[in-house]
N, C-alpha and C. Protein backbone atom coordinates (compact mmCIF):
# COMPACT_ATOMS: atom_id res chain seq x y z
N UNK A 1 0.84 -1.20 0.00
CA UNK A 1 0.00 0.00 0.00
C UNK A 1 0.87 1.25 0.00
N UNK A 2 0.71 2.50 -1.01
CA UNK A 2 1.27 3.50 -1.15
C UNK A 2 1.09 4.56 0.27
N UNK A 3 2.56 4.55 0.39
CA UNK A 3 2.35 5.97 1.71
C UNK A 3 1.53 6.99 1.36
N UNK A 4 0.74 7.92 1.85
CA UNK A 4 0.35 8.97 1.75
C UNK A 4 1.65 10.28 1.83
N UNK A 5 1.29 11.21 0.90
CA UNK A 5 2.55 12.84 0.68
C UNK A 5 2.39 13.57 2.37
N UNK A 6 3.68 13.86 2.81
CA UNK A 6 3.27 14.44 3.78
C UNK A 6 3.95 16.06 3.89
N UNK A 7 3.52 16.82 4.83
CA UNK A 7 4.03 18.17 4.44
C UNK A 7 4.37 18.21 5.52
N UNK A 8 5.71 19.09 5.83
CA UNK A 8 6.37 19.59 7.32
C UNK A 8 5.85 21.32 7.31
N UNK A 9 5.77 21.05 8.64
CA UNK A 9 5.53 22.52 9.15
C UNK A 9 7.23 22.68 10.26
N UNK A 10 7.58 23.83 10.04
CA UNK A 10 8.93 24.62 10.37
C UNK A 10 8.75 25.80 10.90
N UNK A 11 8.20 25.83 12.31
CA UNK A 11 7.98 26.74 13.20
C UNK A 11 9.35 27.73 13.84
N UNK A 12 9.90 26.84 13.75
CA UNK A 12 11.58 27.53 14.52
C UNK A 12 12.73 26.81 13.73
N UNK A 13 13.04 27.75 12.96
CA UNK A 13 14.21 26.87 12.31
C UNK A 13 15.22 27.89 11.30
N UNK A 14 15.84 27.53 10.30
CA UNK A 14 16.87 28.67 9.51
C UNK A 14 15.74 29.16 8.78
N UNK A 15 14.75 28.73 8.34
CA UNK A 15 13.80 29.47 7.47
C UNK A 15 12.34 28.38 7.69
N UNK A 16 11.53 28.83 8.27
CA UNK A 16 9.90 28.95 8.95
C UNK A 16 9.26 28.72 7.73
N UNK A 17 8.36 27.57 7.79
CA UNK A 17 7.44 27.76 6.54
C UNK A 17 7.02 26.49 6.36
N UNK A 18 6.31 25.77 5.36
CA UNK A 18 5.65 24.56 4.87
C UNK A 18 6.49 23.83 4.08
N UNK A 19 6.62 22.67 3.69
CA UNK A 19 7.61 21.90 3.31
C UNK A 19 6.92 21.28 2.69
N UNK A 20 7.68 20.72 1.17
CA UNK A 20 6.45 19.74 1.09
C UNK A 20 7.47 18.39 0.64
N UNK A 21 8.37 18.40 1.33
CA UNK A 21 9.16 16.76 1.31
C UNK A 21 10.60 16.77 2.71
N UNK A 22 10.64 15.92 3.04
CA UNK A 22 11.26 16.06 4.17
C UNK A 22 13.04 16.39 4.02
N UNK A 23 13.22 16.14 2.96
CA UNK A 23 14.43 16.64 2.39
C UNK A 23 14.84 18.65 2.90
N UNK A 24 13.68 18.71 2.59
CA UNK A 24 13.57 20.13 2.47
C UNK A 24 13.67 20.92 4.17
N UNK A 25 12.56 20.20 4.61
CA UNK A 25 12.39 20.49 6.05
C UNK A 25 13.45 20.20 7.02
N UNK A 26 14.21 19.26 6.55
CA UNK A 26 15.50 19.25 7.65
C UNK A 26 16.76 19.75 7.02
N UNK A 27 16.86 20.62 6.17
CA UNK A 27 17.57 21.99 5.80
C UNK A 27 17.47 22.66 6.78
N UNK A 28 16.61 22.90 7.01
CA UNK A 28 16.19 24.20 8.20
C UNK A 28 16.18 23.60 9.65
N UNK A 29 16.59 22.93 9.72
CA UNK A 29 16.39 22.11 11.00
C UNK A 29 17.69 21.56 11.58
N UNK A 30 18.29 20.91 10.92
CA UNK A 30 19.82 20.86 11.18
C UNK A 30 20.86 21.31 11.82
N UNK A 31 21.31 21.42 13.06
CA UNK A 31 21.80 22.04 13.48
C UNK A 31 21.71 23.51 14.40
N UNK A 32 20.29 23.45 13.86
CA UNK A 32 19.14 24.55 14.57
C UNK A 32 18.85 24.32 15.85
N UNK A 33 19.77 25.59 17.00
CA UNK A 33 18.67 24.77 18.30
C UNK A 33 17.68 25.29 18.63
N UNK A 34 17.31 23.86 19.12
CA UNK A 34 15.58 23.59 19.79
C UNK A 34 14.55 23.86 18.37
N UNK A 35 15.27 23.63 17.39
CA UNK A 35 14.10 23.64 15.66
C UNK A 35 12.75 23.41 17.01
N UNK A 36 11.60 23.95 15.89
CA UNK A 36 10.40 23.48 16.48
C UNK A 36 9.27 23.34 15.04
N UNK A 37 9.48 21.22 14.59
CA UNK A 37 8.45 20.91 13.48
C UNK A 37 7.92 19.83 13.81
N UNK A 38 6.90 19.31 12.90
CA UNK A 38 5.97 18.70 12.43
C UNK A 38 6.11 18.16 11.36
N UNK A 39 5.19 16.91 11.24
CA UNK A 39 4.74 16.56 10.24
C UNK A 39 3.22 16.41 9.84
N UNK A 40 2.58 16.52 8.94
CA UNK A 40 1.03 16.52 8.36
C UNK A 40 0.73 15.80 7.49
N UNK A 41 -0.46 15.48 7.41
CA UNK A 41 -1.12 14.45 5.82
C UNK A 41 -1.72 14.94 5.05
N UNK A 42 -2.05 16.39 5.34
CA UNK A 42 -2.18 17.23 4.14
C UNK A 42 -1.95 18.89 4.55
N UNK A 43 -1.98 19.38 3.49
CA UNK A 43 -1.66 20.58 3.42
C UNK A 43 -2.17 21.78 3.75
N UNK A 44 -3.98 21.37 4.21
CA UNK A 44 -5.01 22.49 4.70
C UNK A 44 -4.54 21.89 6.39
N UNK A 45 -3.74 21.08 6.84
CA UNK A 45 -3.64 20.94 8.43
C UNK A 45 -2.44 21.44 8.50
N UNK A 46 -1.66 21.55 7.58
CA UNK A 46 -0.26 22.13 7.72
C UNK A 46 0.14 23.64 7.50
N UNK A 47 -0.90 24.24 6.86
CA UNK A 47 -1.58 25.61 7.09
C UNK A 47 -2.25 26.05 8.14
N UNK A 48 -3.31 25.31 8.69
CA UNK A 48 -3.63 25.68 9.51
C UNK A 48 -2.47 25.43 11.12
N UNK A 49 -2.08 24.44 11.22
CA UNK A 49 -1.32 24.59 12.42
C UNK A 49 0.21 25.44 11.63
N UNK A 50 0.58 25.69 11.01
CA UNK A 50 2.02 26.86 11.10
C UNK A 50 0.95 28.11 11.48
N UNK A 51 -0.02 28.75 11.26
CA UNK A 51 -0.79 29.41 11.44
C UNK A 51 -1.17 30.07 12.74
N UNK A 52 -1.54 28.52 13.60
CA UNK A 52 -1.86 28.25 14.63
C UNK A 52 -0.44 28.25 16.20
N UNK A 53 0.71 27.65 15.19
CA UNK A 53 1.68 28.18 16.05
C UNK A 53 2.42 26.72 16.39
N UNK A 54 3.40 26.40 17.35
CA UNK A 54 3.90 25.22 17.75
C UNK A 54 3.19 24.91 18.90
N UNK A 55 2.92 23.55 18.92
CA UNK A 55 1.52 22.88 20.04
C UNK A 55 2.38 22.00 21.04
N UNK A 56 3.46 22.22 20.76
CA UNK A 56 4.94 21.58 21.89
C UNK A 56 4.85 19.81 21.54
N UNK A 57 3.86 19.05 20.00
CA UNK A 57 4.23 17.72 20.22
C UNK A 57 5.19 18.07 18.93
N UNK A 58 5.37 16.08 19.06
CA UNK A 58 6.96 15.71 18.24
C UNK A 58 6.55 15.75 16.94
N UNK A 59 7.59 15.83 16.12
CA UNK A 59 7.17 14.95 14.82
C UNK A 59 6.84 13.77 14.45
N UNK A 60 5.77 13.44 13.70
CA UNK A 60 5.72 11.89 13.20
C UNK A 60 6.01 11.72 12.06
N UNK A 61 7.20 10.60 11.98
CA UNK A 61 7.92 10.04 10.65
C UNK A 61 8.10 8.80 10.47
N UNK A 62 8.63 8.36 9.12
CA UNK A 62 8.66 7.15 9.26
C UNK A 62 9.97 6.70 9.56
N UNK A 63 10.17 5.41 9.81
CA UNK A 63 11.38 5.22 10.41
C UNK A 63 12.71 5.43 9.55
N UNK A 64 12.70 4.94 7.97
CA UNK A 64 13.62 5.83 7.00
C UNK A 64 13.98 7.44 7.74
N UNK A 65 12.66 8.55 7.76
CA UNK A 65 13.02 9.40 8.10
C UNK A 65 13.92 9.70 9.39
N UNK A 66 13.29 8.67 10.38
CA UNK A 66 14.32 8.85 11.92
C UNK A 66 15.37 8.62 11.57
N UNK A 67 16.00 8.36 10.83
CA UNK A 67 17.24 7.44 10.55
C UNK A 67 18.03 8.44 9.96
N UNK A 68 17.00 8.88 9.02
CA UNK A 68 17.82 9.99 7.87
C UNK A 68 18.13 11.09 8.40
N UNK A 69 17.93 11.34 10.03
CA UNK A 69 17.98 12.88 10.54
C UNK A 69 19.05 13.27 10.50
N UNK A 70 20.52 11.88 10.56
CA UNK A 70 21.41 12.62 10.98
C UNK A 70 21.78 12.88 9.62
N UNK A 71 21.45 13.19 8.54
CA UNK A 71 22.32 13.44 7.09
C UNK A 71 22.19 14.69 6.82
N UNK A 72 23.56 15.00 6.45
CA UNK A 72 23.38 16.77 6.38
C UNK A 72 22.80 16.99 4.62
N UNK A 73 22.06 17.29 4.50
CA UNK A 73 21.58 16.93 3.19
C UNK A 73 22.44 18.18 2.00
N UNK A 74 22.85 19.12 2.70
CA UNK A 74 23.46 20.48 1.89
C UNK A 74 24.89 19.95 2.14
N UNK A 75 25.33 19.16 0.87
CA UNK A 75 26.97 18.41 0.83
C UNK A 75 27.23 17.72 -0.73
N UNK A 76 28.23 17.12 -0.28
CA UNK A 76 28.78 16.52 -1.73
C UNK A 76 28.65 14.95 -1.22
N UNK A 77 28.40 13.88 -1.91
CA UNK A 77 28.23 12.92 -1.88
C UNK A 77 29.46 12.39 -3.20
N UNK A 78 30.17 11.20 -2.75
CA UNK A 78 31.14 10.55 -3.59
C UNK A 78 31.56 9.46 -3.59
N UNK A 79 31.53 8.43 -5.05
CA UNK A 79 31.54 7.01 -5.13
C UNK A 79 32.08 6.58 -6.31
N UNK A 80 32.40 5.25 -6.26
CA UNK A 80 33.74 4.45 -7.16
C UNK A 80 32.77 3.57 -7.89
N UNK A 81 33.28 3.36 -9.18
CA UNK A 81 33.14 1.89 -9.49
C UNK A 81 33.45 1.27 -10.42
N UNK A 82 34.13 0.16 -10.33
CA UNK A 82 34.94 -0.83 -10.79
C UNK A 82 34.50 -1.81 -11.22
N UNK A 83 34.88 -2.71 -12.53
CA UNK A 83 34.35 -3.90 -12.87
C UNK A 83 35.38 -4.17 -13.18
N UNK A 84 35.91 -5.35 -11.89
CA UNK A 84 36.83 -6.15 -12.02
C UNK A 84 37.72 -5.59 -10.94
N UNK A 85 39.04 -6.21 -10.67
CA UNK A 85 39.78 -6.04 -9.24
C UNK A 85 41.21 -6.56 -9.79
N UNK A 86 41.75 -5.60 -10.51
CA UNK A 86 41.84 -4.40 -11.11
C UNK A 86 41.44 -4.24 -12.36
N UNK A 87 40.07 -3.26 -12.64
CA UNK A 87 39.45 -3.11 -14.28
C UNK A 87 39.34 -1.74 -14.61
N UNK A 88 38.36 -1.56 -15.39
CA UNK A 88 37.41 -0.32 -15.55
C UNK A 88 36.86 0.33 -14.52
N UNK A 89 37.84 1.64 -14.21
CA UNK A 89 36.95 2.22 -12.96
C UNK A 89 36.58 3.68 -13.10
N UNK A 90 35.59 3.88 -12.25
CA UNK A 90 34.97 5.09 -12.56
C UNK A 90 34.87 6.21 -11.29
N UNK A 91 35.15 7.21 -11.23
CA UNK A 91 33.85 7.87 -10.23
C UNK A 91 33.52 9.38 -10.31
N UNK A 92 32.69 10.05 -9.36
CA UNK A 92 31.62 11.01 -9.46
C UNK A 92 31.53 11.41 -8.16
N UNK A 93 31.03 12.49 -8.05
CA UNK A 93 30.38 13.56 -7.17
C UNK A 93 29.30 14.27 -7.71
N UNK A 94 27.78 13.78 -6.54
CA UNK A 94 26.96 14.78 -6.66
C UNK A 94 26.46 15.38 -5.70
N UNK A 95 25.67 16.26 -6.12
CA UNK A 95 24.82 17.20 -4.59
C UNK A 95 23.84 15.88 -3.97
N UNK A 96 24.51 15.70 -2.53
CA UNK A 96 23.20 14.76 -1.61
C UNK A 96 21.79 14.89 -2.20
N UNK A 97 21.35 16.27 -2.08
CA UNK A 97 20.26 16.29 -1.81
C UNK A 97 19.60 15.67 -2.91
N UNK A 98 19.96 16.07 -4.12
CA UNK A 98 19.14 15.76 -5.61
C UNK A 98 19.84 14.76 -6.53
N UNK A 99 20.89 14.93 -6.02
CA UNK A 99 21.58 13.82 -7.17
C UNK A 99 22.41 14.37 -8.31
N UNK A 100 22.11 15.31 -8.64
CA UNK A 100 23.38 16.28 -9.85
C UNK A 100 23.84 16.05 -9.95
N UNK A 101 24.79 15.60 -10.59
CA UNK A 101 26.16 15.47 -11.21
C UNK A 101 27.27 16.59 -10.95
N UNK A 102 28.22 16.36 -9.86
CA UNK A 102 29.39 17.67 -10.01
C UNK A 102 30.70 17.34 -11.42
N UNK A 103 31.15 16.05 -10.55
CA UNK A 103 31.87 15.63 -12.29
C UNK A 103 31.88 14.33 -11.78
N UNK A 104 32.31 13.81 -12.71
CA UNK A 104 32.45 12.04 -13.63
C UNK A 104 33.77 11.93 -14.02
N UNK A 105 34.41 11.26 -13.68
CA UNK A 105 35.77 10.99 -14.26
C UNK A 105 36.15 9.38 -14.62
N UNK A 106 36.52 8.94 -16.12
CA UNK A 106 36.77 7.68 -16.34
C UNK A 106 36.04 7.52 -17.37
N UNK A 107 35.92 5.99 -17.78
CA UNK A 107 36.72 4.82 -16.95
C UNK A 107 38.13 5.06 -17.69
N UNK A 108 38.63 4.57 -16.00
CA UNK A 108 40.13 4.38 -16.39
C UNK A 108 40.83 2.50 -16.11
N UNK A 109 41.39 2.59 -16.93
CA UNK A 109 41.47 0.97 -16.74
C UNK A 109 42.67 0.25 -16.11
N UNK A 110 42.76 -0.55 -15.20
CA UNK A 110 42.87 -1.14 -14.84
C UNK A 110 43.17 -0.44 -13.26
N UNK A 111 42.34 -0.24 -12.58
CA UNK A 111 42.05 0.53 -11.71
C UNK A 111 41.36 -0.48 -10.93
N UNK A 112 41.45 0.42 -9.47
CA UNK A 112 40.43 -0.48 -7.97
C UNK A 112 39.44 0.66 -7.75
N UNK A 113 38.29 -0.09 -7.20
CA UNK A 113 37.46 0.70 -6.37
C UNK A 113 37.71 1.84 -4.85
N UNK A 114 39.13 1.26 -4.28
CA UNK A 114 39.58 2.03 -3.46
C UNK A 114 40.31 3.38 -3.93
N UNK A 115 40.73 2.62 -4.79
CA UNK A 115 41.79 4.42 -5.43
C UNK A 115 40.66 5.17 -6.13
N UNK A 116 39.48 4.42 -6.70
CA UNK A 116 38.42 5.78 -7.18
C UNK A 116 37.80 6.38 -6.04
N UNK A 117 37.47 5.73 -4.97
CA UNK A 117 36.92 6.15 -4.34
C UNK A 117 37.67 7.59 -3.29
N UNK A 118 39.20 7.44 -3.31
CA UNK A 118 39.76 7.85 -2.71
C UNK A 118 40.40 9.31 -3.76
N UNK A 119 40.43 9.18 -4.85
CA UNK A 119 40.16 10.68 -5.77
C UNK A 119 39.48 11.20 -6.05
N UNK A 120 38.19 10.59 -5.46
CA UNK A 120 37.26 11.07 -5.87
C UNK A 120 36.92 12.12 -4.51
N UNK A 121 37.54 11.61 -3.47
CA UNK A 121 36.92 12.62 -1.99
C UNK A 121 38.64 13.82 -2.69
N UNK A 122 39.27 13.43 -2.96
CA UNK A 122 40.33 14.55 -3.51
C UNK A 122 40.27 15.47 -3.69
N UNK A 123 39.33 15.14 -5.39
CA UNK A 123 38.74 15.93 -6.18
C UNK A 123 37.51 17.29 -5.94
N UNK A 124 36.84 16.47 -4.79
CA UNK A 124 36.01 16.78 -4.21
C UNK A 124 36.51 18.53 -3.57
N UNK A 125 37.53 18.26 -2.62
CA UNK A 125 38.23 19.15 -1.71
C UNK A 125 38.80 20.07 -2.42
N UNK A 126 39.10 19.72 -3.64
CA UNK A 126 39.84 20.61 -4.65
C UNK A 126 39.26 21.44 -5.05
N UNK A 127 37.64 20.73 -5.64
CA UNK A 127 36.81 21.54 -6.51
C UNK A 127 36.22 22.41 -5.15
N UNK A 128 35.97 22.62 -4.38
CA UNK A 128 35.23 23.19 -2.85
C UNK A 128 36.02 24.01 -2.76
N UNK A 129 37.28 23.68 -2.71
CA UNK A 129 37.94 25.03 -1.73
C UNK A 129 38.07 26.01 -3.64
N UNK A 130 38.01 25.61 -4.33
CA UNK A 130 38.51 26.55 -5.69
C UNK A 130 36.90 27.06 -5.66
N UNK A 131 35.71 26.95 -5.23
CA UNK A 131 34.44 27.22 -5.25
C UNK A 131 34.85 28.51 -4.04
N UNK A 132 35.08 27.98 -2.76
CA UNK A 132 35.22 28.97 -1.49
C UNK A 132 34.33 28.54 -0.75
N UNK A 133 34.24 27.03 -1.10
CA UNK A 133 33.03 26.44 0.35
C UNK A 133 33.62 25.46 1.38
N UNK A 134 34.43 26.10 2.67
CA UNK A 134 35.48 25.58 3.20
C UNK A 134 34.91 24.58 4.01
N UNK A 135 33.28 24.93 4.31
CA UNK A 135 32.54 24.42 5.44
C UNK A 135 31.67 22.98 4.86
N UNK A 136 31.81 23.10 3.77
CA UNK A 136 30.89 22.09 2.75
C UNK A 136 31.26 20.50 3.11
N UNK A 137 30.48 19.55 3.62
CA UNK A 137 30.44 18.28 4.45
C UNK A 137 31.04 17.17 2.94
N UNK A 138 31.36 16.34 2.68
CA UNK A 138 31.48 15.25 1.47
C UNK A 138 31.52 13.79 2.50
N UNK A 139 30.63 12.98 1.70
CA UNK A 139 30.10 12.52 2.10
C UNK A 139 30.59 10.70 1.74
N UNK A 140 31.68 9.79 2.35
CA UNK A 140 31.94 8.98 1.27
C UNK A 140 31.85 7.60 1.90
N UNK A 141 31.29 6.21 1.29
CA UNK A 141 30.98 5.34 2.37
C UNK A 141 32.36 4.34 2.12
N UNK A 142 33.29 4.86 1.68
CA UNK A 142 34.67 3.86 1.84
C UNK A 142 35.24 4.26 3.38
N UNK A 143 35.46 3.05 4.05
CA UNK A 143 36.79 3.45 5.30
C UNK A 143 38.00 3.47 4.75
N UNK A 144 38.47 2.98 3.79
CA UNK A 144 39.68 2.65 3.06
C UNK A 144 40.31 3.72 2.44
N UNK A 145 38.98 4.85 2.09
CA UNK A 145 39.59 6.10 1.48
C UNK A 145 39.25 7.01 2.57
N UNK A 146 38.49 6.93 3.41
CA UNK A 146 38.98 7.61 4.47
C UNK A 146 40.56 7.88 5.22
N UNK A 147 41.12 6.40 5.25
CA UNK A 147 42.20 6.10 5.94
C UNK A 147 43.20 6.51 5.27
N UNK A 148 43.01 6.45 3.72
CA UNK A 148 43.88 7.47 2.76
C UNK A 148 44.13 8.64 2.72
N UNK A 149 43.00 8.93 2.81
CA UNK A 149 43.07 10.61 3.28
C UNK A 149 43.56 11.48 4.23
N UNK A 150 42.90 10.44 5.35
CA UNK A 150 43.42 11.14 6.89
C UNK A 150 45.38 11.13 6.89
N UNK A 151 45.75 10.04 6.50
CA UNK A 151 47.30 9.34 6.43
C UNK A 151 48.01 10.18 5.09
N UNK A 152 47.30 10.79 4.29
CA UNK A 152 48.17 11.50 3.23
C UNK A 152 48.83 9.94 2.26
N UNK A 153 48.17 8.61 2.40
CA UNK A 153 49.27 7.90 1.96
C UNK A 153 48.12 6.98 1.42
N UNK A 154 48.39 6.18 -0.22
CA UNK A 154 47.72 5.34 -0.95
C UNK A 154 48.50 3.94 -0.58
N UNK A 155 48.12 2.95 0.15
CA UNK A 155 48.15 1.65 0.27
C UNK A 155 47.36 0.89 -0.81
N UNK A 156 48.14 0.32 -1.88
CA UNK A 156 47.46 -0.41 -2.96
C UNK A 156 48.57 -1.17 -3.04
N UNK A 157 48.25 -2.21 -3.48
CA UNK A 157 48.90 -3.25 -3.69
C UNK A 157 49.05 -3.11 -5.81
N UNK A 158 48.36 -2.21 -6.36
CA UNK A 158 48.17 -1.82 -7.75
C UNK A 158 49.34 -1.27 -8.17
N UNK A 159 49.97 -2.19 -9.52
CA UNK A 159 51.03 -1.78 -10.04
C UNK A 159 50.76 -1.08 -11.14
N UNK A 160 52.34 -0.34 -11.29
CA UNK A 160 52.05 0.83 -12.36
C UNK A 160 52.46 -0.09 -13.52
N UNK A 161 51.30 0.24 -14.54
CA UNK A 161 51.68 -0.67 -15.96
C UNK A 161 51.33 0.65 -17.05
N UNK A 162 51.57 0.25 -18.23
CA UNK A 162 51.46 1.19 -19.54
C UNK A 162 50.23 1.24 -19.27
N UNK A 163 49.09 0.55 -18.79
CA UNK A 163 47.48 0.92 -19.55
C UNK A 163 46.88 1.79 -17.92
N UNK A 164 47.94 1.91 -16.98
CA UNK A 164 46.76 2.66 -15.95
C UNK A 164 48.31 4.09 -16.01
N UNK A 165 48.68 4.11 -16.41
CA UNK A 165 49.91 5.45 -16.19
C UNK A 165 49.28 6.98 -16.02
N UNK A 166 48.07 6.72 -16.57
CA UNK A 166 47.47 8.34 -16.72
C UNK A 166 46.37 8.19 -14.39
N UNK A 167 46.25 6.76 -14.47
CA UNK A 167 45.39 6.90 -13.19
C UNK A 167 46.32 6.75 -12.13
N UNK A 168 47.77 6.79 -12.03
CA UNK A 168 49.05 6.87 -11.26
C UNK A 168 49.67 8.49 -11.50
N UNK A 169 49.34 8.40 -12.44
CA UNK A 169 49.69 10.38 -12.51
C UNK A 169 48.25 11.00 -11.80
N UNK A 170 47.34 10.27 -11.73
CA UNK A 170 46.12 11.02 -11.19
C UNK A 170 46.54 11.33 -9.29
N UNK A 171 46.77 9.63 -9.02
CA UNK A 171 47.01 9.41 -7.44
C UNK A 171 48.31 10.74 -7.12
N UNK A 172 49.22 10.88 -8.20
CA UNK A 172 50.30 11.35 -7.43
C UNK A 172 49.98 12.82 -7.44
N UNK A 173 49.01 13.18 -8.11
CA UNK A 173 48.83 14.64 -8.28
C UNK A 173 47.94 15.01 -6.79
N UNK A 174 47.07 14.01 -6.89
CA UNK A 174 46.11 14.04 -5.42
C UNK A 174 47.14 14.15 -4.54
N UNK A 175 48.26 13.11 -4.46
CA UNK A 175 48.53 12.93 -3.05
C UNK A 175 49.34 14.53 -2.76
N UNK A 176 50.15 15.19 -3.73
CA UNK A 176 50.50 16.45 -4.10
C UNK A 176 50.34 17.11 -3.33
N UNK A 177 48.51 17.53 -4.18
CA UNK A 177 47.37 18.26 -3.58
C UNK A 177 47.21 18.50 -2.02
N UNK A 178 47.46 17.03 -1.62
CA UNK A 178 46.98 16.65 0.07
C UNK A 178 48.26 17.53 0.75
N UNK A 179 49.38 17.46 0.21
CA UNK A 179 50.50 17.85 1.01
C UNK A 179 50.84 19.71 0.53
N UNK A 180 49.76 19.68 -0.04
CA UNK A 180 50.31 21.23 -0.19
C UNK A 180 49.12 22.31 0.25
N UNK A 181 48.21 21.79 0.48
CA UNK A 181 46.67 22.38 0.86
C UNK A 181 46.25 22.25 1.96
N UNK A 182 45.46 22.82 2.93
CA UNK A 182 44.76 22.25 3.75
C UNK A 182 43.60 22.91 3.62
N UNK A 183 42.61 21.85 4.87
CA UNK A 183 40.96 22.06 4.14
C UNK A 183 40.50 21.99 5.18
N UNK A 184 39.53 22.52 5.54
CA UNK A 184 38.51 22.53 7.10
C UNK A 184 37.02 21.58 6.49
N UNK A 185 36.88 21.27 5.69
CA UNK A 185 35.86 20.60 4.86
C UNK A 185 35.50 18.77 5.77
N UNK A 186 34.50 19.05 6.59
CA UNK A 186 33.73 17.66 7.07
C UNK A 186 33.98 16.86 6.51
N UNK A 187 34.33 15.61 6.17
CA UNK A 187 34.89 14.46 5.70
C UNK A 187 33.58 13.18 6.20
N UNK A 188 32.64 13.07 5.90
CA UNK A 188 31.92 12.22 6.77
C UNK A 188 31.55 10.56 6.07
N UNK A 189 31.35 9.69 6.83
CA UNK A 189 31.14 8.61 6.38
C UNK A 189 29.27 8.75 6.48
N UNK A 190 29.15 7.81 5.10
CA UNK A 190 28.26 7.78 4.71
C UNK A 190 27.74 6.24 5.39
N UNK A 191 26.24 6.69 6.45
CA UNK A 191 25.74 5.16 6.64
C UNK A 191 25.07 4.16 6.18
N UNK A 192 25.41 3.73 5.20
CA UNK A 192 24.95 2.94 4.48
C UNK A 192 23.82 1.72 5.03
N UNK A 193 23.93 1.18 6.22
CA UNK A 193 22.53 0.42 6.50
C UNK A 193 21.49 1.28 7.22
N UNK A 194 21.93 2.57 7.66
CA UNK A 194 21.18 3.24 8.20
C UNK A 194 19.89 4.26 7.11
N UNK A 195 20.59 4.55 6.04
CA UNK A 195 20.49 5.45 5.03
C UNK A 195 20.17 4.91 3.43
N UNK A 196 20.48 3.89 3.38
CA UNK A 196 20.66 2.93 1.57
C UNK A 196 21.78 3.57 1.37
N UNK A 197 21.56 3.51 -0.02
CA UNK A 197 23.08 3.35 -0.94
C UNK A 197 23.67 4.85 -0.96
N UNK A 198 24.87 5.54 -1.27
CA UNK A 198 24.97 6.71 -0.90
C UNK A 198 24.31 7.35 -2.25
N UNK A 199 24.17 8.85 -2.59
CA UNK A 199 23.51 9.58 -3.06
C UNK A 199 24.59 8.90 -4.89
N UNK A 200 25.71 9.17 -4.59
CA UNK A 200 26.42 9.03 -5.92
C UNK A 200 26.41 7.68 -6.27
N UNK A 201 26.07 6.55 -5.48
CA UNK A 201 26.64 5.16 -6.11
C UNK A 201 25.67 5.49 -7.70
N UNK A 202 26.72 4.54 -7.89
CA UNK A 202 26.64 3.98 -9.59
C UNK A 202 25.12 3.13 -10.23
N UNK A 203 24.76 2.57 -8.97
CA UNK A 203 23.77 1.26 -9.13
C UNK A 203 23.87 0.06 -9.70
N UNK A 204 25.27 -0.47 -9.68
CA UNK A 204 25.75 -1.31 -10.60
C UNK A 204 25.61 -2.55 -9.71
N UNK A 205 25.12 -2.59 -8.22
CA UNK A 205 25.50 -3.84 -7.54
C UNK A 205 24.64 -5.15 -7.91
């Protein structure tokens, strides 16, 4: 049976007003203290109570939504993918919230899913701070390229051959990057049983 549309009301928050998907409503809510919202099953009750004012109960959501509270939805989301171990690999950055496309890079071949995944949060930091968004969260569900990142250092067992030389000039330019920049930019792991698949995967599983 199809859920019914529901609308948030945003009594106290970065910007007050009617919502009409929950994406939206915890923009304003995030980090906001003491937010004060709701949720509704239609839109003449969600008028009338923002209207009416905050009535001090909770929100009702579904449990996806409880789950999804902690995701900062205003970020970059970023993901790998590979066919084969070491093949064709790919990856991308988009906006959480909608899915956009920031860029696509690949396929490059004979590549791992860890090293895309791990230029791809790079790339990420590169393109942000050359934007001037120092505060901007990226969002990535590898620990492996986390541990790359934090360490300044690529652990691969991936040798340099004639057909990946351009994705070894990629790593060394990143790792470069890492040692000549610094970034105040949230680094967050993406929860994948909490949340589904991250915003950028591929859908290839």
């Amino acid at each position: 049976m199809a859920k019914g549309k529901k609308y948030y009301v945003v009594w106290v928050g970065s910007k007050p007003g009617i919502y009409d998907n929950w994406q939206d409503c915890q923009l304003q809510i995030v980090g906001y203290p003491q937010a004060k919202y709701k949720s509704f099953t239609s839109l003449e009750e969600a008028k009338k109570a923002y209207t009416q004012g905050y009535s001090g109960s909770t929100i009702k959501t579904t449990s996806r939504e409880l789950d999804q509270r902690g995701v900062i939805w205003k970020s970059i989301s970023v993901d790998a993918a590979c066919s084969g171990n070491p093949g064709l690999m790919e990856y991308r950055a988009v906006e959480t919230k909608n899915k956009n496309e920031i860029f696509h890079q690949g396929p490059f071949p004979e590549g791992t899913n860890n090293i895309g995944e791990f230029l791809a949060l790079v790339h990420a930091l590169a393109y942000l701070k050359k934007k001037g968004l120092s505060d901007y969260p990226i969002y990535t569900d590898s620990r492996t390229a986390l541990s790359w990142l934090k360490n300044k250092k690529i652990k691969t067992t991936l040798q340099r051959t004639t057909r990946n030389t351009k994705l070894f000039d990629l790593m060394d330019r990143a790792l470069d990057w890492l040692n000549k920049n610094q970034y105040k930019n949230p680094i967050l792991k993406w929860e994948t049983e909490k949340w589904g698949e991250i915003p950028a995967d591929f859908g290839r599983k």
